[in-house]
Protein backbone atom coordinates (compact mmCIF):
# COMPACT_ATOMS: atom_id res chain seq x y z
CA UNK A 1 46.19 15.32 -89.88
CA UNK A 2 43.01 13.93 -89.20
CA UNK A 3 44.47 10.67 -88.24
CA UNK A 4 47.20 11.95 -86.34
CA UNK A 5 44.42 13.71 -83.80
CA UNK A 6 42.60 10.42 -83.61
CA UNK A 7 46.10 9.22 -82.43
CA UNK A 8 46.91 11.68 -80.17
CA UNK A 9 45.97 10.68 -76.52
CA UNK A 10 43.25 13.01 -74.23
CA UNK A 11 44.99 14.93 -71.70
CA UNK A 12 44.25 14.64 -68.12
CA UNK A 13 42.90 17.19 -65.98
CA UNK A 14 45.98 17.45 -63.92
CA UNK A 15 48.02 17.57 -66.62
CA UNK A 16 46.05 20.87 -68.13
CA UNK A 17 46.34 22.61 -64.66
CA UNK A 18 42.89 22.30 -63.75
CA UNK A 19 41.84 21.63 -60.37
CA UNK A 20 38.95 18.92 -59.97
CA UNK A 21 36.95 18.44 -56.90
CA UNK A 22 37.57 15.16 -54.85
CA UNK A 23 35.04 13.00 -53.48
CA UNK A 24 35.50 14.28 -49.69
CA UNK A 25 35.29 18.16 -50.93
CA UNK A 26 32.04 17.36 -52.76
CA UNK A 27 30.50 16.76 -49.03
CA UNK A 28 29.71 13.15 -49.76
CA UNK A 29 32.74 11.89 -47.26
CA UNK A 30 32.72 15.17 -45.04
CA UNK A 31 32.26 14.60 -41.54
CA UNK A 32 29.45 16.18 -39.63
CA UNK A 33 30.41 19.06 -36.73
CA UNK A 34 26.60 19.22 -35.35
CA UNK A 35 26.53 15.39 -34.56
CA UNK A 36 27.00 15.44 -31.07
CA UNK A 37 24.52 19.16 -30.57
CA UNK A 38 22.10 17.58 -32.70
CA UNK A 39 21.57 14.10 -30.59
CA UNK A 40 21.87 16.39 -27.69
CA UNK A 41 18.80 18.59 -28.98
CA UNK A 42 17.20 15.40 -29.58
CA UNK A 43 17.49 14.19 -26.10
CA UNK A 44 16.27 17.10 -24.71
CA UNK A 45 12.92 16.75 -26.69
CA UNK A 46 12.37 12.99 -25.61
CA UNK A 47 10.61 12.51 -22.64
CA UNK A 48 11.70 8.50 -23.24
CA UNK A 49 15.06 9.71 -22.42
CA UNK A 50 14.76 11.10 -19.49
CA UNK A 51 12.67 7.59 -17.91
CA UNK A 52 15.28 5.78 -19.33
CA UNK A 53 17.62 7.35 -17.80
CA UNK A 54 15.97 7.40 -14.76
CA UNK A 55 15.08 3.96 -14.74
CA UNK A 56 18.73 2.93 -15.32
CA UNK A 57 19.81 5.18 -12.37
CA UNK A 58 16.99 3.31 -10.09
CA UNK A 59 18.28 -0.15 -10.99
CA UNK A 60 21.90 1.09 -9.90
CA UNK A 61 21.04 2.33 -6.93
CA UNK A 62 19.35 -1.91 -6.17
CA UNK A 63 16.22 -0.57 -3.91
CA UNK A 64 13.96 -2.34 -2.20
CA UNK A 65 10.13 -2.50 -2.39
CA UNK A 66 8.50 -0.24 -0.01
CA UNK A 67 5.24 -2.39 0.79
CA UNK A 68 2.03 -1.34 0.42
CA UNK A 69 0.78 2.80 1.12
CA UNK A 70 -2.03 1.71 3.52
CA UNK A 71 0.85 -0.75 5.54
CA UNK A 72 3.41 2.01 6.09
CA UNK A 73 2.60 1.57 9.87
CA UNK A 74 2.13 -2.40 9.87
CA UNK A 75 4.61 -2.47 12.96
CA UNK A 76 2.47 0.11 15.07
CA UNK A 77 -0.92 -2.30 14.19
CA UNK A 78 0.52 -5.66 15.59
CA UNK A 79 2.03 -3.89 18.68
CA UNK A 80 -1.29 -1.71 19.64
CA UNK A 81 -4.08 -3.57 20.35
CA UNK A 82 -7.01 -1.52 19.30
CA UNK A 83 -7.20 -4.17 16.26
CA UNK A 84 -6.95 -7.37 18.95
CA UNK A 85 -9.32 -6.07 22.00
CA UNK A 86 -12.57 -8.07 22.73
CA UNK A 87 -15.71 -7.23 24.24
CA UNK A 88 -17.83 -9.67 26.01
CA UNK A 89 -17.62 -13.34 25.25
CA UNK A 90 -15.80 -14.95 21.88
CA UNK A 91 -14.98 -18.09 20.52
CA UNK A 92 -13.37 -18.79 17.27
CA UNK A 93 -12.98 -22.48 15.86
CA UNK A 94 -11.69 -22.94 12.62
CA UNK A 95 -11.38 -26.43 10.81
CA UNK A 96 -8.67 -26.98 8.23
CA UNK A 97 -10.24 -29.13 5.82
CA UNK A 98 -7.17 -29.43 2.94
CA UNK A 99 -3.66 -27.25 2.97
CA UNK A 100 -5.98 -24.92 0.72
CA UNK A 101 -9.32 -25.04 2.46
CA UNK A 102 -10.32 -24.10 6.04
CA UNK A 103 -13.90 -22.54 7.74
CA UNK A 104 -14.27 -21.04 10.73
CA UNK A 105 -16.98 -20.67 13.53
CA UNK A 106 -17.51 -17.54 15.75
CA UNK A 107 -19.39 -17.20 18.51
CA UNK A 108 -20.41 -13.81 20.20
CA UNK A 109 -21.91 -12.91 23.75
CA UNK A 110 -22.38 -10.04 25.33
CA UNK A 111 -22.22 -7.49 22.76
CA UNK A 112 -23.24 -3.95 22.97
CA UNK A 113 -26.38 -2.56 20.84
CA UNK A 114 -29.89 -4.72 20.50
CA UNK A 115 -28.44 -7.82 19.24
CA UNK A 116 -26.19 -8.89 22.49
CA UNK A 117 -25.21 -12.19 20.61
CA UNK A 118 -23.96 -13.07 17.22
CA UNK A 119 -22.56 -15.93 14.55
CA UNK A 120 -20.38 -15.89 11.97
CA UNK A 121 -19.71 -18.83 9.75
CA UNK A 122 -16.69 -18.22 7.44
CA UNK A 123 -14.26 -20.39 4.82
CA UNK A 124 -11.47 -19.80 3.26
CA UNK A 125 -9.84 -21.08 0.21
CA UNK A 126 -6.10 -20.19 -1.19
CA UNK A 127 -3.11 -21.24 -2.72
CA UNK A 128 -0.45 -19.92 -4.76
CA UNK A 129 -2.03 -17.63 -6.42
CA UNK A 130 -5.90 -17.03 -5.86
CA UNK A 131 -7.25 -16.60 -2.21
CA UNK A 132 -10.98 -16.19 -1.91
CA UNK A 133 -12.56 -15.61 1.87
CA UNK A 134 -16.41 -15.28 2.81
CA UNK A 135 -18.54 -14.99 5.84
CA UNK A 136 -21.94 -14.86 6.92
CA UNK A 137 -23.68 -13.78 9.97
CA UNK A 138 -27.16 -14.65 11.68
CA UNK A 139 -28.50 -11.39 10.03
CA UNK A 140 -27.62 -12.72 6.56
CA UNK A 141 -25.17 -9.49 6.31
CA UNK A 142 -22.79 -11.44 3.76
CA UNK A 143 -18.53 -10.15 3.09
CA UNK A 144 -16.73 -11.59 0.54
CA UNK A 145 -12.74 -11.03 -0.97
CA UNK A 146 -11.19 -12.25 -3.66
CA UNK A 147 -7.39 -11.99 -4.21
CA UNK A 148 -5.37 -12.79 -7.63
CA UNK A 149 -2.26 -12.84 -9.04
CA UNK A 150 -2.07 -12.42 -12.54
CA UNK A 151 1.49 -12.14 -12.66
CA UNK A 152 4.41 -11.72 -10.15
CA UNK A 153 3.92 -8.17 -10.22
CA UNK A 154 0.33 -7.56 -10.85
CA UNK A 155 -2.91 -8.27 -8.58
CA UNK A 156 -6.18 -7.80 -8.84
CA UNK A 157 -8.84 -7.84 -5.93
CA UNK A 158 -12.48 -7.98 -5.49
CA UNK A 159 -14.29 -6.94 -2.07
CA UNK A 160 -18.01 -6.72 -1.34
CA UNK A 161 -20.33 -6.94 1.21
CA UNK A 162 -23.95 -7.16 0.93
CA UNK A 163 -25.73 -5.67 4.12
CA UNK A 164 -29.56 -5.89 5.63
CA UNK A 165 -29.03 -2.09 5.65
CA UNK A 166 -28.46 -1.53 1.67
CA UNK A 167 -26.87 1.93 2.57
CA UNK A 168 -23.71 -0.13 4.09
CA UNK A 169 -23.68 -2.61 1.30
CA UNK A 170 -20.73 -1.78 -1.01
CA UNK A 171 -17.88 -3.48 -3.39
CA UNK A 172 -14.45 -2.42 -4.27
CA UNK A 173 -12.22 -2.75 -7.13
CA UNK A 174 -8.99 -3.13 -6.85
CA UNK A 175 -5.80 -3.46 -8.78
CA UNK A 176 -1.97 -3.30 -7.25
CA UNK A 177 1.12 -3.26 -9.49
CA UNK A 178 4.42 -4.23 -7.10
CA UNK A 179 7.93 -3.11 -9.12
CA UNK A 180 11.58 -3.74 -7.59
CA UNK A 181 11.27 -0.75 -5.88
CA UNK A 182 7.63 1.01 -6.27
CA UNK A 183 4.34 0.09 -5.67
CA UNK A 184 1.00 1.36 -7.36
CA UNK A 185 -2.38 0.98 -6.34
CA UNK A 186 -5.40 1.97 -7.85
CA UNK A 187 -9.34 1.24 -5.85
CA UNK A 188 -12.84 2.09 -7.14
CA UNK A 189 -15.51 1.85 -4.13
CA UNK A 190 -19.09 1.54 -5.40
CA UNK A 191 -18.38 3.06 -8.92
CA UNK A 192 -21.26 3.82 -11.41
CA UNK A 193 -21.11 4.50 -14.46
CA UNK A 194 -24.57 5.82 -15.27
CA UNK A 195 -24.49 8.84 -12.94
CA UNK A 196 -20.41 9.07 -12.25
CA UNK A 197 -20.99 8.39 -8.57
CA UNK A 198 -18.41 6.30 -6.65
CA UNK A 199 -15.22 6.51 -4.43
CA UNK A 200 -11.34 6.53 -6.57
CA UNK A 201 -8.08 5.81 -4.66
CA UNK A 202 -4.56 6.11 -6.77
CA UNK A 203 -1.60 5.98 -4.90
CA UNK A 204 1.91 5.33 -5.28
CA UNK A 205 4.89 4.61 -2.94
CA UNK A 206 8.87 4.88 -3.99
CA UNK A 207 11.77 3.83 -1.93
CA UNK A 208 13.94 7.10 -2.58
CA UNK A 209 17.10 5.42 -0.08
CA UNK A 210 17.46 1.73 0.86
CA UNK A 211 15.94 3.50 4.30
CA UNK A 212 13.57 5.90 3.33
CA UNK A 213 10.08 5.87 1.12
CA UNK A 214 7.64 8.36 0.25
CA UNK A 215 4.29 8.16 -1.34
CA UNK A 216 0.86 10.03 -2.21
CA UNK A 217 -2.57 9.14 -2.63
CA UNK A 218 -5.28 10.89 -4.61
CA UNK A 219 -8.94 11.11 -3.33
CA UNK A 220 -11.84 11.76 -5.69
CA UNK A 221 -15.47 10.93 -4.65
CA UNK A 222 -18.36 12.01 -5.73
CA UNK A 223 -21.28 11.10 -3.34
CA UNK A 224 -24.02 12.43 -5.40
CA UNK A 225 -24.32 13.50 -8.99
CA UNK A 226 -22.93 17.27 -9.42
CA UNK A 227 -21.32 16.50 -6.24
CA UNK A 228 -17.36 16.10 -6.20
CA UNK A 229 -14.82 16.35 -4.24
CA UNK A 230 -10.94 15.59 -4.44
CA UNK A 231 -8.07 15.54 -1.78
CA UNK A 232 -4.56 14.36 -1.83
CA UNK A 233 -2.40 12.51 1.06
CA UNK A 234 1.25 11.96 1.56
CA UNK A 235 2.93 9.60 3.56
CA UNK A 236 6.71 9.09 4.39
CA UNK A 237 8.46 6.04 6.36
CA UNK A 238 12.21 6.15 7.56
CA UNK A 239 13.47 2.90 8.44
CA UNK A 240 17.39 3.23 10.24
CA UNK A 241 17.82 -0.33 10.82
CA UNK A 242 14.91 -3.24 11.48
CA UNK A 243 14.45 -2.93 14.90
CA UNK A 244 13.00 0.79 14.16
CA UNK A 245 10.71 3.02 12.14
CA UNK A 246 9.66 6.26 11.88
CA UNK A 247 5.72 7.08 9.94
CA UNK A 248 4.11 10.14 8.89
CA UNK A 249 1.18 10.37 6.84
CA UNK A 250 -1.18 12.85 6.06
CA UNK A 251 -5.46 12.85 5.05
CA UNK A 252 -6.23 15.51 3.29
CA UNK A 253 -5.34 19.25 4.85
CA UNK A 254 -6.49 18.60 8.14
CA UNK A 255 -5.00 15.24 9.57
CA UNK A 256 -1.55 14.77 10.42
CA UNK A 257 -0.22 11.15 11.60
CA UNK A 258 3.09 10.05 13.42
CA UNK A 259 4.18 7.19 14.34
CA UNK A 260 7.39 5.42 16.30
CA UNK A 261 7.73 2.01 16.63
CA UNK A 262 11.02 0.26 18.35
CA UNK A 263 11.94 -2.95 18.97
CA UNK A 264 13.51 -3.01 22.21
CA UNK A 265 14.68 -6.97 22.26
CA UNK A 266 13.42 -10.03 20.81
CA UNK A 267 10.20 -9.88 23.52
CA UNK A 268 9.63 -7.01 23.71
CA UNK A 269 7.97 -4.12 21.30
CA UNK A 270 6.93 -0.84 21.79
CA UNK A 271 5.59 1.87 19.56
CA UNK A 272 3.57 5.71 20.24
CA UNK A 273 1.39 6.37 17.70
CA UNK A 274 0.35 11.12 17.53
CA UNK A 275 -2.77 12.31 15.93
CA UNK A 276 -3.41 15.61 15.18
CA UNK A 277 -7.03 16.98 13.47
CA UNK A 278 -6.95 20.68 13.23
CA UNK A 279 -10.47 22.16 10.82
CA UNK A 280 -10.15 25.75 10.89
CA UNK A 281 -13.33 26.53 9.62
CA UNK A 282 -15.45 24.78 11.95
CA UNK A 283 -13.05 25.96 14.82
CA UNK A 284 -11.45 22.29 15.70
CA UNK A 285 -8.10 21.84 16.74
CA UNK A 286 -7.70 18.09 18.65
CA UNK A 287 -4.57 16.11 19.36
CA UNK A 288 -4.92 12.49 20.40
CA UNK A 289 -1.70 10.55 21.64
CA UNK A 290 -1.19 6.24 22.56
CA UNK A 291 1.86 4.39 23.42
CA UNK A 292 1.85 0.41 23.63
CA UNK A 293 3.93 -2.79 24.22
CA UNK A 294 3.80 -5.46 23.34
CA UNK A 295 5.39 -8.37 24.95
CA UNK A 296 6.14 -12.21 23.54
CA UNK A 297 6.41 -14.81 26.62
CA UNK A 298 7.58 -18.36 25.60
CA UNK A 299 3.45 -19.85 25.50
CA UNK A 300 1.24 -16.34 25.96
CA UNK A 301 1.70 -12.33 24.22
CA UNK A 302 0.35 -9.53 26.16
CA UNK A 303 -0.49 -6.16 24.90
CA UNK A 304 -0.76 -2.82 26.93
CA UNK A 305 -1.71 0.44 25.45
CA UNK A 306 -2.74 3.91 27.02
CA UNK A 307 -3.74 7.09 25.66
CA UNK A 308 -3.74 10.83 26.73
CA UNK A 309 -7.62 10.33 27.08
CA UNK A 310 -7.37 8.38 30.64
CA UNK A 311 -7.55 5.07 28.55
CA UNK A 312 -6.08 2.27 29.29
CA UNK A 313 -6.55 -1.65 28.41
CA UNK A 314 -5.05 -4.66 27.91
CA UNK A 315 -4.65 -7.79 26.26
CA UNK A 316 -3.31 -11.33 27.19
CA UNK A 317 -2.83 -14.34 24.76
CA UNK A 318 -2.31 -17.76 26.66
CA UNK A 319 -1.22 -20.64 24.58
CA UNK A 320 -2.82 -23.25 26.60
CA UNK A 321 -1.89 -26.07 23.81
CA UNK A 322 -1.20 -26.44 20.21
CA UNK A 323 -4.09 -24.65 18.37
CA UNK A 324 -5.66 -23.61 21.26
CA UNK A 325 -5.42 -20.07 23.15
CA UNK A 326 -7.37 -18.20 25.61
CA UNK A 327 -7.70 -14.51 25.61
CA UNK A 328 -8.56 -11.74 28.46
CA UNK A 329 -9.07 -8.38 27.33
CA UNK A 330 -9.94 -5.55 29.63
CA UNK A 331 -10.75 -1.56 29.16
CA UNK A 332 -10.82 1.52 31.63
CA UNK A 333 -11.65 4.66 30.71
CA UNK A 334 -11.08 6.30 34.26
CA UNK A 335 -12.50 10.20 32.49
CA UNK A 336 -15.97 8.61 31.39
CA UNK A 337 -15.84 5.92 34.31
CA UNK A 338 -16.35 3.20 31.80
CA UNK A 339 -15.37 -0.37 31.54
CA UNK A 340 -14.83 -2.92 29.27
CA UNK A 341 -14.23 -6.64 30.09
CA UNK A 342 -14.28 -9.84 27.33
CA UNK A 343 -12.93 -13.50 27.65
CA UNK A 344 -12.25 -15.79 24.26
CA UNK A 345 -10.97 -19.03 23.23
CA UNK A 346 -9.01 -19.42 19.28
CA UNK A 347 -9.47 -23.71 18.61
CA UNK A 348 -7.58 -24.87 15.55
CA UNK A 349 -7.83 -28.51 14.11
């Protein structure tokens, strides 16, 4: 008997009528049902989700780089001349020494204030990547810049000038970040870090369409210690085509900007330029307006601007010969009954 139960084979589980989990019931094969909420919960917890997904949506869309924040207007500065006028008598020769090395003389006359004349000696070195510029005047009042690229996208810039009067001697820090279609820019004027004083600049600038940009810039200064004070800008430029553009900008709460500039052929420019101050608390509400052209002969360029002040001047360019131009600049201001006349020569060797 004892044998014969050694013998006798083990029966199987489904042979006794007894019901035996399988592999997939025991949950180690099951599929999950809360795959798809789960990653969605996920995502909606990630802030690296969303800028991925918003970068990826930016790089579809192929936009270009808006420029620089404190360029939006660039157009409206070459066609007015308020950046080009002359007073009194000017000569500029500059020397180019190497393709990466020039200085410069500049000669003043007639200028107004107790020093009627002037020099300036300056020189300028750059190449691909590094451009460095100083001058000097008869006063010893000494400007310098200094311009690098670390990388394709990333600059950094020094400026500083160191005046007679120390309370207009100043340096600024500077450091610009240029993406496919972004730019970021961050300045520190006179910043000190024993007493927190100083000037901060951030600002930023998106291309939102292939046409149109927008952009903001933060304030903060703090002129004195326990002193502070903060304000924020915007700007926004609408481009239709390139032979027009369309600039607003904001300071602070009280200045509003406008700008138009066209390009009426390939002479001819013309832009109007609206400026609008209103400071409620001190009772001022002023509104300044200019219009300009600017017109490109085949050897001369001649500027015109006017303004709803009874301004109006002018500017004319004659390229008398390769590197070498003569310039007449004249001002009337029919309200105050003032005038302004200069003559200059530009010599390039």
């Amino acid at each position: 008997m004892a044998e014969a139960a050694q013998q006798q084979p083990h029966a199987s589980p489904m042979a006794t009528g007894i019901a035996v989990p399988s592999i997939s019931d025991m949950g180690f094969n099951k599929p999950r049902h809360y795959d798809a909420e789960e990653e969605i919960h996920q995502k909606f917890w990630n802030p690296l989700y969303y800028y991925k997904a918003l970068n990826q949506h930016r790089l579809r869309l192929n936009l270009p780089n808006p420029g620089q924040f404190e360029y939006l207007n660039k157009e409206i500065k070459t066609t007015m001349l308020t950046n080009y006028a002359i007073e009194g008598g000017r000569a500029d020769l500059a020397k180019i020494l190497s393709p990466n090395f020039q200085v410069m003389h500049s000669f003043q006359l007639g200028l107004p204030g107790g020093n009627p004349s002037a020099f300036e000696f300056a020189g300028v070195y750059a190449d691909e990547n590094t451009m460095m510029h100083g001058k000097m005047d008869t006063d010893f009042n000494l400007q310098a810049r200094f311009n690098h690229a670390l990388s394709k996208d990333l600059q950094l810039k020094v400026q500083s000038q160191l005046m007679t009067n120390d309370s207009q001697s100043m340096v600024q820090l500077e450091g610009e970040y240029t993406g496919s279609d972004y730019t970021a820019n961050v300045k520190a004027i006179n910043p000190s870090m024993v007493d927190g004083t100083g000037i901060y600049l951030a600002n930023y600038l998106q291309s939102i369409t292939p046409k149109l940009s927008v952009g903001a810039e933060l304030l903060y200064q703090a002129p004195m210690p326990k002193v502070q004070e903060t304000s924020i800008s915007f700007a926004m430029r609408y481009q239709p085509s390139a032979d027009r553009a369309w600039v607003a900008q904001t300071q602070g709460s009280n200045i509003l900007t406008t700008s138009y500039w066209r390009k009426v052929s390939e002479k001819c420019e013309a832009g109007a330029e609206l400026q609008m101050l209103n400071v409620p608390s001190q009772g001022r509400r002023e509104a300044s307006c200019s219009v300009g052209v600017k017109y490109d002969f085949a050897m001369s360029t001649f500027r015109a601007m006017a303004d709803n002040f009874g301004k109006v001047s002018m500017l004319l360019e004659e390229k008398i010969a390769p590197g070498f131009s003569f310039l007449l600049s004249g001002e009337l201001d029919h309200l105050k009954g003032e005038n302004k006349f200069g003559i200059g020569i530009n010599l390039e060797s």
